[in-house]
Protein backbone atom coordinates (compact mmCIF):
# COMPACT_ATOMS: atom_id res chain seq x y z
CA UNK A 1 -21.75 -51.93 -15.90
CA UNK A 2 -23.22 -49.37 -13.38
CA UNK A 3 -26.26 -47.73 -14.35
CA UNK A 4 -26.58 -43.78 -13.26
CA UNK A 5 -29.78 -42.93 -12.46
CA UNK A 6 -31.43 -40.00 -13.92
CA UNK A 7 -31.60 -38.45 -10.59
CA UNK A 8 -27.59 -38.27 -10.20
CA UNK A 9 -27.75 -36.93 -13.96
CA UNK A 10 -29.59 -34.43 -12.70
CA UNK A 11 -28.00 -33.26 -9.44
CA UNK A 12 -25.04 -33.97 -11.07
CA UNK A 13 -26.11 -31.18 -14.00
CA UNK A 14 -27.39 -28.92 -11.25
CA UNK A 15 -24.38 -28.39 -9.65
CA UNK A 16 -22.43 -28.29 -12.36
CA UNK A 17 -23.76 -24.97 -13.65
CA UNK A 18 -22.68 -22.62 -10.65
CA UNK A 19 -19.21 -24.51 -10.44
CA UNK A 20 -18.61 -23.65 -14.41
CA UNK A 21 -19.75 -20.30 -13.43
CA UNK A 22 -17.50 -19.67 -10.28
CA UNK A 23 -14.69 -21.07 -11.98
CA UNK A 24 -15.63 -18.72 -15.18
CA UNK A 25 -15.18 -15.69 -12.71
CA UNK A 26 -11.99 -16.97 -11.28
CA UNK A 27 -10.14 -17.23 -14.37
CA UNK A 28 -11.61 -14.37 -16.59
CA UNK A 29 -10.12 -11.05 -17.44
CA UNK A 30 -10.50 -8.71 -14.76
CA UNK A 31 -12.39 -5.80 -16.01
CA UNK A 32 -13.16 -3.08 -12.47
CA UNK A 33 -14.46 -0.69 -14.47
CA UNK A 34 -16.78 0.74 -17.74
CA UNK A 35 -15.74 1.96 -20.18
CA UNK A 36 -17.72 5.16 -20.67
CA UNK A 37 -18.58 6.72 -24.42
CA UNK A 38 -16.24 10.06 -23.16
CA UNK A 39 -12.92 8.31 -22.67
CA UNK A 40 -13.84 4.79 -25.04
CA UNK A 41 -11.26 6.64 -28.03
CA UNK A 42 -8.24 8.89 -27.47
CA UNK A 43 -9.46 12.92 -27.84
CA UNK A 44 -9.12 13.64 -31.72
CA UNK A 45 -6.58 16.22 -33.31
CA UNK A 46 -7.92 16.34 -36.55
CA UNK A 47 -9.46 20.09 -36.54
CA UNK A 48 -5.88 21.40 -34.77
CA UNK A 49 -4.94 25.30 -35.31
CA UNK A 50 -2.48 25.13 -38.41
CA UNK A 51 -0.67 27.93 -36.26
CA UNK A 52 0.31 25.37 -33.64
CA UNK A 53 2.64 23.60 -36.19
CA UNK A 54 3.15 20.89 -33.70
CA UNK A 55 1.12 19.93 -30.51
CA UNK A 56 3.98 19.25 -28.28
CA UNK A 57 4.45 20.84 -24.61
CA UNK A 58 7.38 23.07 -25.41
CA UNK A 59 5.29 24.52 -28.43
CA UNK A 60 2.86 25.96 -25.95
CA UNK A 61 5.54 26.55 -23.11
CA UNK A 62 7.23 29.21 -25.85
CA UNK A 63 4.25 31.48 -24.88
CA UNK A 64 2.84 30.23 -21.78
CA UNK A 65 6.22 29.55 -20.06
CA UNK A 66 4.89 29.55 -16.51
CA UNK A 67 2.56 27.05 -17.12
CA UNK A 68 4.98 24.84 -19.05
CA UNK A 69 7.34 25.19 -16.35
CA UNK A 70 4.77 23.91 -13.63
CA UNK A 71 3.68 20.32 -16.34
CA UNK A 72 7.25 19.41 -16.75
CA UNK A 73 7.47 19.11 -12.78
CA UNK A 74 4.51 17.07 -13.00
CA UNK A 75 2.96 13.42 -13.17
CA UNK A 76 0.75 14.65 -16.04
CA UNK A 77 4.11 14.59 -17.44
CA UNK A 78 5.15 11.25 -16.67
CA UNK A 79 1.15 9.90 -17.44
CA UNK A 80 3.08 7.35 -19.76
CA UNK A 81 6.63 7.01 -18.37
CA UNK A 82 5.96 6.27 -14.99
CA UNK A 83 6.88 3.14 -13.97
CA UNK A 84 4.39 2.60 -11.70
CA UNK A 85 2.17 2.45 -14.52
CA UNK A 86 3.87 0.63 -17.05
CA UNK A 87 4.37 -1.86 -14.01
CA UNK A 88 0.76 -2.17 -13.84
CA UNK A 89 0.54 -1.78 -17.56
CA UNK A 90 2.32 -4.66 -18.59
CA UNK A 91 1.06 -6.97 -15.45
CA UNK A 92 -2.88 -6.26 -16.78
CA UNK A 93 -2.30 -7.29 -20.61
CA UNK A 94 -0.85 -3.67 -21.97
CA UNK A 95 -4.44 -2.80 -22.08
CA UNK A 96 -5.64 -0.25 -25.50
CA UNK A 97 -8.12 1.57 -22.99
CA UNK A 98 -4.98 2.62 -20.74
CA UNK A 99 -3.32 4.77 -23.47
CA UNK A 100 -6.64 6.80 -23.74
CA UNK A 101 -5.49 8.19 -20.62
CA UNK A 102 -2.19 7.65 -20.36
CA UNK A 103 -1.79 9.50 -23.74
CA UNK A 104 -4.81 10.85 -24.88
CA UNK A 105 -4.58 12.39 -27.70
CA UNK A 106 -4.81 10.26 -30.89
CA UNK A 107 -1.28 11.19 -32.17
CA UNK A 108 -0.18 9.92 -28.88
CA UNK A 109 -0.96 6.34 -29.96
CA UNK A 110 0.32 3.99 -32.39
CA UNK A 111 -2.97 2.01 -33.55
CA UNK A 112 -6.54 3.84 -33.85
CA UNK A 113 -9.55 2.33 -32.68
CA UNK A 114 -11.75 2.24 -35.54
CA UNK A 115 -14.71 -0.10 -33.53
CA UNK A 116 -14.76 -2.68 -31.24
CA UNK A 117 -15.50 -6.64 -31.57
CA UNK A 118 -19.07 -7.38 -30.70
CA UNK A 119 -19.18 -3.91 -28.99
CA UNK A 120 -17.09 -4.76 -26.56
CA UNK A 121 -14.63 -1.66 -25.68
CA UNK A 122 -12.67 -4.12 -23.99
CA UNK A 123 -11.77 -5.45 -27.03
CA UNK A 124 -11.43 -2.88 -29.83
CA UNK A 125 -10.65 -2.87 -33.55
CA UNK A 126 -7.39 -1.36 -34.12
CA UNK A 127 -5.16 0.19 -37.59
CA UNK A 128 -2.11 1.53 -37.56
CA UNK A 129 -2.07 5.65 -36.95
CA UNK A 130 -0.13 6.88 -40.33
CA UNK A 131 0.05 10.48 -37.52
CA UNK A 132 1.97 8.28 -34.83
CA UNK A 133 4.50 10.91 -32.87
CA UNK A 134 6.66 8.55 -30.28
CA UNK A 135 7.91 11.59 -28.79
CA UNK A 136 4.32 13.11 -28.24
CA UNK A 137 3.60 10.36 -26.81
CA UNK A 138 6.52 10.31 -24.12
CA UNK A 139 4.82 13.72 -22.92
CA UNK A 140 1.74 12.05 -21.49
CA UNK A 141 -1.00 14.14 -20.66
CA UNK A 142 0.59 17.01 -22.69
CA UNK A 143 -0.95 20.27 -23.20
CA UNK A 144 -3.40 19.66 -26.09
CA UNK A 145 -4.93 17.01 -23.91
CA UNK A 146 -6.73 19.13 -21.55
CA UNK A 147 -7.05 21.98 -23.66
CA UNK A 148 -7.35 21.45 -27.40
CA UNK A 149 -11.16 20.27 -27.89
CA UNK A 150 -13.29 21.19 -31.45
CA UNK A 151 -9.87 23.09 -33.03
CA UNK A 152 -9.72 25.40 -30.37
CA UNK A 153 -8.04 26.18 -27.54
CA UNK A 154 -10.08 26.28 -24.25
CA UNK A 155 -9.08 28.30 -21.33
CA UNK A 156 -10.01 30.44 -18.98
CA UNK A 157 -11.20 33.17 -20.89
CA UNK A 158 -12.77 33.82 -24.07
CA UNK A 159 -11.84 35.35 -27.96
CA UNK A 160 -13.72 38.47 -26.49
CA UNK A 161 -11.83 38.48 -22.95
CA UNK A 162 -8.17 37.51 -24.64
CA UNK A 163 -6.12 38.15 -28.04
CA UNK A 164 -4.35 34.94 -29.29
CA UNK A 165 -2.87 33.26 -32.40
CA UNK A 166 -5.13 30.48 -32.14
CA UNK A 167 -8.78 30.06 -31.78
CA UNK A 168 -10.01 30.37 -28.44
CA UNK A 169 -13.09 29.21 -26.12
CA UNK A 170 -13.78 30.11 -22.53
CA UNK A 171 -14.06 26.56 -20.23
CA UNK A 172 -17.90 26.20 -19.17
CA UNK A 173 -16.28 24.68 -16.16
CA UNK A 174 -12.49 23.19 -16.03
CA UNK A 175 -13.20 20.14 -13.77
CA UNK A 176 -15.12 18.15 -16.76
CA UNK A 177 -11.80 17.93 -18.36
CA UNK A 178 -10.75 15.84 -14.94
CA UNK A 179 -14.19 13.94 -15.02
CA UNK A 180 -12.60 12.75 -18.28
CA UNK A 181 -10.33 10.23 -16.93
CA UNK A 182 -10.47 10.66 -12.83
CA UNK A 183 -14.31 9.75 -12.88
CA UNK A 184 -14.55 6.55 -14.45
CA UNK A 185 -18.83 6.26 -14.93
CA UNK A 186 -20.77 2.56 -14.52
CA UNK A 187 -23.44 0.85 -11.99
CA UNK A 188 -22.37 -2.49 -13.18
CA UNK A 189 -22.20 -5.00 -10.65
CA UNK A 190 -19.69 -6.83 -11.12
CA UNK A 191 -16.98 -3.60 -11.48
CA UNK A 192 -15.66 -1.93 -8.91
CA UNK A 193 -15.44 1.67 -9.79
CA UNK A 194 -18.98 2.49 -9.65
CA UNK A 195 -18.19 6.31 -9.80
CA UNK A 196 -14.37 7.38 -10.00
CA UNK A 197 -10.71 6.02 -9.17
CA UNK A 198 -9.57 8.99 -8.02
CA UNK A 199 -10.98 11.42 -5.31
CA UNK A 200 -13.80 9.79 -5.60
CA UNK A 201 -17.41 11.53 -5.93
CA UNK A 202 -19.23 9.42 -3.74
CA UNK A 203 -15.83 10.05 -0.85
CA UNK A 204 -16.35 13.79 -1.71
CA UNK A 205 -19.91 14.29 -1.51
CA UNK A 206 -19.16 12.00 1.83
CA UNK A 207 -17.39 15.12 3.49
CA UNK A 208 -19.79 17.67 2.13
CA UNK A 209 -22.18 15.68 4.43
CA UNK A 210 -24.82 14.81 1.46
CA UNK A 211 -26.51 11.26 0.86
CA UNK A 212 -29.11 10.62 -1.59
CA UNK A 213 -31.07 7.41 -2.65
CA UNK A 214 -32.19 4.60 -0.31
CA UNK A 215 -28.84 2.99 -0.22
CA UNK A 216 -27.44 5.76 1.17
CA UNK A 217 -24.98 6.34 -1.59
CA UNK A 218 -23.36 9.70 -1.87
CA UNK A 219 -23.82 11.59 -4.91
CA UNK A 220 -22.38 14.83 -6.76
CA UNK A 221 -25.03 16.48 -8.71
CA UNK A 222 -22.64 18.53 -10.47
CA UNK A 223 -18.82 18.26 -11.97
CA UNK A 224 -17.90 21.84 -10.44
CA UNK A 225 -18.62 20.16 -6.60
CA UNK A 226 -15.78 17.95 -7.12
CA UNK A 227 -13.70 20.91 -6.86
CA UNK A 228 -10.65 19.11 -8.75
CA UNK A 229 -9.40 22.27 -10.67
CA UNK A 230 -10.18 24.36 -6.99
CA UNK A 231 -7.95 22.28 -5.38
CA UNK A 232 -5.05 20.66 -7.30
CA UNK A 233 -4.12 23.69 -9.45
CA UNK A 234 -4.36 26.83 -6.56
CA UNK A 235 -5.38 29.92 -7.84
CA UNK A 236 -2.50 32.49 -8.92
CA UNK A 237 -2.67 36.09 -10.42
CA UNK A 238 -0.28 35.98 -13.04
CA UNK A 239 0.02 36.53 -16.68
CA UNK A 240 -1.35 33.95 -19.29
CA UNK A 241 1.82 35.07 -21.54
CA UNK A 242 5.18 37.15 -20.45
CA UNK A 243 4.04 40.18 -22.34
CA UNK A 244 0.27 40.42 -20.86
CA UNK A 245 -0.89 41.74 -17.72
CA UNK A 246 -1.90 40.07 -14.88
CA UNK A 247 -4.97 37.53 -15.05
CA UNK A 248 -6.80 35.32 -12.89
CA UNK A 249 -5.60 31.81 -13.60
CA UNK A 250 -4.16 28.64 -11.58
CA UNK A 251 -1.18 26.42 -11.30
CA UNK A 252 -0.22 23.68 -13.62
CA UNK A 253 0.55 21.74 -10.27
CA UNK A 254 -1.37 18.96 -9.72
CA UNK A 255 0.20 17.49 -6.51
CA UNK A 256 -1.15 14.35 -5.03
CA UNK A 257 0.11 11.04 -3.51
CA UNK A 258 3.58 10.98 -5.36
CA UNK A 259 4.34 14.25 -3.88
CA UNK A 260 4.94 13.74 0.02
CA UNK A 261 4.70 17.61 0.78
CA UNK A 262 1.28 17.40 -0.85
CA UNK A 263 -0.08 14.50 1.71
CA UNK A 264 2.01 15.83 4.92
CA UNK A 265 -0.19 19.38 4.30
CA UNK A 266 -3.29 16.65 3.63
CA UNK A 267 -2.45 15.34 7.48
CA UNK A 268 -2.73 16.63 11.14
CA UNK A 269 -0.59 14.12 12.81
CA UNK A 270 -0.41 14.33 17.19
CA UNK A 271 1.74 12.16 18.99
CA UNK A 272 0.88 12.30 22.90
CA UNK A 273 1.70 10.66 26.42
CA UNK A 274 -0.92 8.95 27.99
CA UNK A 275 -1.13 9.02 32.02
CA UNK A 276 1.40 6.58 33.31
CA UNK A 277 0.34 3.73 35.13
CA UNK A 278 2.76 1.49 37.39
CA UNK A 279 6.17 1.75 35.19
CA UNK A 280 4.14 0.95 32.44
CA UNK A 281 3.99 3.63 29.84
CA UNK A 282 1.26 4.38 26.23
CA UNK A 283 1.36 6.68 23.55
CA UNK A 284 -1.34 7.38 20.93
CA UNK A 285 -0.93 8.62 17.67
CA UNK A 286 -4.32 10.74 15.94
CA UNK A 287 -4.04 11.19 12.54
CA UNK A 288 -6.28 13.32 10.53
CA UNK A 289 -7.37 14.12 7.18
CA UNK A 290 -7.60 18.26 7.29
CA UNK A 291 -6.62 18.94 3.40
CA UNK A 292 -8.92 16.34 1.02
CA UNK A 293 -12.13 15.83 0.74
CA UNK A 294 -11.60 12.32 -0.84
CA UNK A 295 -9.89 9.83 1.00
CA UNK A 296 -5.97 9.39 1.84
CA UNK A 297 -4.91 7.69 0.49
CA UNK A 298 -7.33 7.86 -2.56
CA UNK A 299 -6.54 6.71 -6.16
CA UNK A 300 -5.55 3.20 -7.19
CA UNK A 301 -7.11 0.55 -4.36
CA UNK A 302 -3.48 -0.59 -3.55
CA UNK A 303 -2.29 2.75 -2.10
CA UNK A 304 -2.00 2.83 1.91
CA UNK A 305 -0.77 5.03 5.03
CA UNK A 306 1.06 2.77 7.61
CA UNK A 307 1.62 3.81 11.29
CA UNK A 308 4.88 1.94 12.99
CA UNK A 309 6.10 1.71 16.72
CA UNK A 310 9.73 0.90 16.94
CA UNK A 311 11.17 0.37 21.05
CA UNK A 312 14.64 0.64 21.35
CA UNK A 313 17.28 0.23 23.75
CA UNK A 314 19.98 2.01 23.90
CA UNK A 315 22.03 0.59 21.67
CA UNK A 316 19.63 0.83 19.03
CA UNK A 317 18.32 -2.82 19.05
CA UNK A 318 14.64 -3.64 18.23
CA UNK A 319 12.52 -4.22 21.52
CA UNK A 320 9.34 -4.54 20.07
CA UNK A 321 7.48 -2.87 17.13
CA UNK A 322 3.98 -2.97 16.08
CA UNK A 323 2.29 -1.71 13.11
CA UNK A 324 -0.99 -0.37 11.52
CA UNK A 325 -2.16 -0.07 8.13
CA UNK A 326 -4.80 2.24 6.90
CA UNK A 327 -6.19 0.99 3.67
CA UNK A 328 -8.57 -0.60 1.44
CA UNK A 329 -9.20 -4.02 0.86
CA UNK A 330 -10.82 -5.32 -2.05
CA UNK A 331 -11.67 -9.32 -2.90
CA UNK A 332 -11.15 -9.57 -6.68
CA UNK A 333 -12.40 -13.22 -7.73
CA UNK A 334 -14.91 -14.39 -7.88
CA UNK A 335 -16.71 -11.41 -7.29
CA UNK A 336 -15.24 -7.58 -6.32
CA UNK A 337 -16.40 -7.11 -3.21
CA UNK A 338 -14.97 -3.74 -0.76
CA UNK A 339 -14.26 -6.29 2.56
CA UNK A 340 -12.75 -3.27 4.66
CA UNK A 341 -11.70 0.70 4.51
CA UNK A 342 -9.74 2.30 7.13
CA UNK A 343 -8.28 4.74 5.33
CA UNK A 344 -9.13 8.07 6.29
CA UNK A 345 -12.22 10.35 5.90
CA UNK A 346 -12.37 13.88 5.70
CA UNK A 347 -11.86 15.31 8.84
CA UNK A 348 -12.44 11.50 10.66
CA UNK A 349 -9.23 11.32 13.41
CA UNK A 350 -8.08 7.74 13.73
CA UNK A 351 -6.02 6.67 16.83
CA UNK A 352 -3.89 4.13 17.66
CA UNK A 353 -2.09 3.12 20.86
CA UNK A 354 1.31 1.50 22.14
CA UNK A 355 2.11 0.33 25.82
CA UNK A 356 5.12 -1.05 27.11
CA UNK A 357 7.08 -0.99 30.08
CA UNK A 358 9.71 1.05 31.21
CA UNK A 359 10.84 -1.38 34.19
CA UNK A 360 11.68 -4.40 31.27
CA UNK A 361 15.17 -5.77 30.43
CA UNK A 362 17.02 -4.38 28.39
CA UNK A 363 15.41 -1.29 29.76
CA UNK A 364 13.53 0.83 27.03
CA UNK A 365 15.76 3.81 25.97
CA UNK A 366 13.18 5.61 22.81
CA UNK A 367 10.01 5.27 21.01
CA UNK A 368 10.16 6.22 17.38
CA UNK A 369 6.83 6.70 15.56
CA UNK A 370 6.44 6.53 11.50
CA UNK A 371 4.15 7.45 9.28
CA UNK A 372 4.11 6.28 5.96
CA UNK A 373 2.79 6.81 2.56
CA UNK A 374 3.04 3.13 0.39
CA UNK A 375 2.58 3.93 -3.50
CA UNK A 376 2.50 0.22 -4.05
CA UNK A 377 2.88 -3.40 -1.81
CA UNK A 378 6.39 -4.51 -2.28
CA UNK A 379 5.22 -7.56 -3.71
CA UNK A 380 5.44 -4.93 -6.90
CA UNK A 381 9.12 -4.85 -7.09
CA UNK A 382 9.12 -8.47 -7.60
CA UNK A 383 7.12 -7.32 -10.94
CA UNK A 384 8.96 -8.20 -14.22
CA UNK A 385 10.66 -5.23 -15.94
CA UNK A 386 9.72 -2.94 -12.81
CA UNK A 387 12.38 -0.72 -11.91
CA UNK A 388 11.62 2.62 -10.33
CA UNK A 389 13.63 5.56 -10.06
CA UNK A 390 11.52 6.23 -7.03
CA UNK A 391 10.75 4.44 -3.69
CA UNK A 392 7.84 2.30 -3.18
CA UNK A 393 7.11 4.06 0.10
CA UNK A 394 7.92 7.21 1.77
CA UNK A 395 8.18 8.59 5.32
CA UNK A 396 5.58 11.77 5.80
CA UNK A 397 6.10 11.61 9.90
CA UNK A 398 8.79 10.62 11.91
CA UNK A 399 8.92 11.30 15.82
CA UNK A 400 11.39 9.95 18.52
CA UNK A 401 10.94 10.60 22.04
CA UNK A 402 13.68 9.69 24.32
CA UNK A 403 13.62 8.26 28.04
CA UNK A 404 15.57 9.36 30.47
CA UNK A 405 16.81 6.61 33.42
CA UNK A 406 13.83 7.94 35.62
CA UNK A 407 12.13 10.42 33.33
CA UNK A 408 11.09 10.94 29.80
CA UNK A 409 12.17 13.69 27.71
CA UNK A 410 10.68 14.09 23.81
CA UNK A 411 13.05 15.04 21.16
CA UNK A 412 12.58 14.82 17.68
């Protein structure tokens, strides 16, 4: 029989450790973010306004019908029907922490959390709710979510400033409520949302031209310089309820990347000649973020802008294309690690180029130029039980310009 030596044992050991580990972080749950004490349980009902009667939507829209109006249109609305995240939802393990956004109110949910296993809020103790409303739930974030807090209802003014039905309390500043769920909090290292998901703090202090610590992260100091609320829900006079007089208050709008009017205002977008050279002609294309101060495409890492070059002839067949993505990219496993971003900064142009020339057979009859806004790869709608009502992608920009047989003419 052969005899191992102790030496081999012990190499053998050695090596063994960091393979057990590697392999540990390829095949473990994938958890990018932590969960923080605000958002770690849905936001409690228990000390509701009797007067409400019910903490549904249309309940509130029966006074504050503008407002209503403006959620319904929404994807605060659709926080839970969506099916870009119940896609997601049911890919990642139907996740309890999810809901506490999703639908965050406790009613919202089926099961409480009444603790967690080990103190991990990864894995919490559940019972079932005996206050369970499935179609409160279908309203997502829903009215109560943002503003009922303590049994009263917070707003923009105070009991001293307003006369209501229900208790009041003035905001002491709006944009914590978006902190709630859009700033996910933790310097672990192995997560990758160190700050937020969305419009990201460290992205918007990036624009406001402020870095801090010898890393040279960015850094908010405080919630209102996020400028959420300032924003995504533009200021309106109007009044809070049809029979009251004009107020101060904002729109129940919050447009982002689902709404491709909100990123074509986000976007200056120039298509231009360059000098000709030889029969041989170029184009560039600058595009530029003039309306966020986070990123765009910001949100969920999987969100990009693509540029695309289509040469045609003149019956409309494919010459050449050529494309450009403007993204993030993220290695998961074994550790998360940001590889790449060339998505686009706050008032950062970006510009790409296409050459060809006009002399080649079949001769070269237009250039069209895309810009598009990707929600999701299309390796999602391979997902099972994924079946939007709504594109993957949309076009923000679309340009053709036309050549003439010794000339060029642009046309749109």
């Amino acid at each position: 029989m052969m005899r191992i030596r102790p030496r081999t044992l012990v190499i053998g050991a050695v090596l063994a450790v960091p393979v057990a580990f590697f392999a540990w972080r390829m095949l473990r749950p994938l958890q990018i973010f932590v969960i923080g004490k605000r958002f770690e349980r849905p936001v409690s009902t228990t000390a509701a306004p009797a007067v409400l009667g019910t903490l549904g939507a249309r309940r509130c829209g029966a006074c504050h019908q503008a407002d209503y109006r403006e959620w319904k249109t929404t994807m605060h609305a659709r926080a839970w029907t969506d099916p870009y995240f119940r896609a997601d939802w049911r890919h990642e393990g139907r996740e309890q922490i999810c809901r506490n956004c999703h639908t965050p109110l406790d009613r919202q949910q089926p099961r409480l959390v009444v603790g967690f296993h080990g103190g991990d809020k990864w894995d919490p103790i559940l019972k079932p709710n005996p206050h369970f409303d499935p179609a409160l739930q279908h309203q997502g974030v829903t009215c109560a979510a943002c503003h009922l807090r303590d049994g009263k209802i917070l707003g923009p003014y105070g009991p001293t400033q307003i006369r209501a039905p229900h208790p009041v309390a003035k905001f002491s500043d709006p944009n914590e409520l978006c902190v709630r769920c859009h700033v996910v909090p933790g310097n672990r290292w192995d997560t990758f949302y160190r700050i937020p998901p969305c419009g990201t703090a460290a992205e918007i202090a990036s624009a406001k031209g402020r870095r801090h610590g010898r890393s040279g992260e960015y850094v908010v100091r405080r919630v209102s310089e996020l400028g959420c609320v300032q924003c995504h829900m533009p200021a309106v006079t109007r009044p809070l309820v049809p029979w009251g007089p004009p107020r101060a208050s904002r729109r129940h709008l919050w447009r982002g990347g689902h709404d491709p009017e909100a990123v074509r205002k986000a976007l200056a977008i120039r298509v231009r000649a360059l000098a000709a050279r030889a029969g041989r002609r170029e184009y560039a294309i600058t595009l530029t973020n003039v309306g966020a101060l986070h990123y765009v495409p910001t949100g969920v890492p999987n969100r990009y802008l693509s540029v695309e070059w289509r040469l045609l002839d003149a019956s409309g067949a494919v010459l050449r294309t050529r494309s450009e993505t403007l993204e993030r990219t993220v290695l998961w496993r074994p550790f998360i690690i940001d590889l790449w971003d060339t998505r686009l900064a706050y008032r950062k142009p970006r510009t790409y180029r296409f050459g060809f020339s006009i002399h080649r057979t079949p001769r070269p009859a237009k250039l069209e130029v895309r810009v598009r806004y990707h929600l999701a790869p299309a390796a999602y709608a391979k997902r099972d039980g994924y079946r939007p009502k709504t594109p993957l992608a949309y076009t923000v920009y679309r340009r053709v310009i036309r050549f003439a047989p010794r000339a060029e003419a642009d046309g749109r």
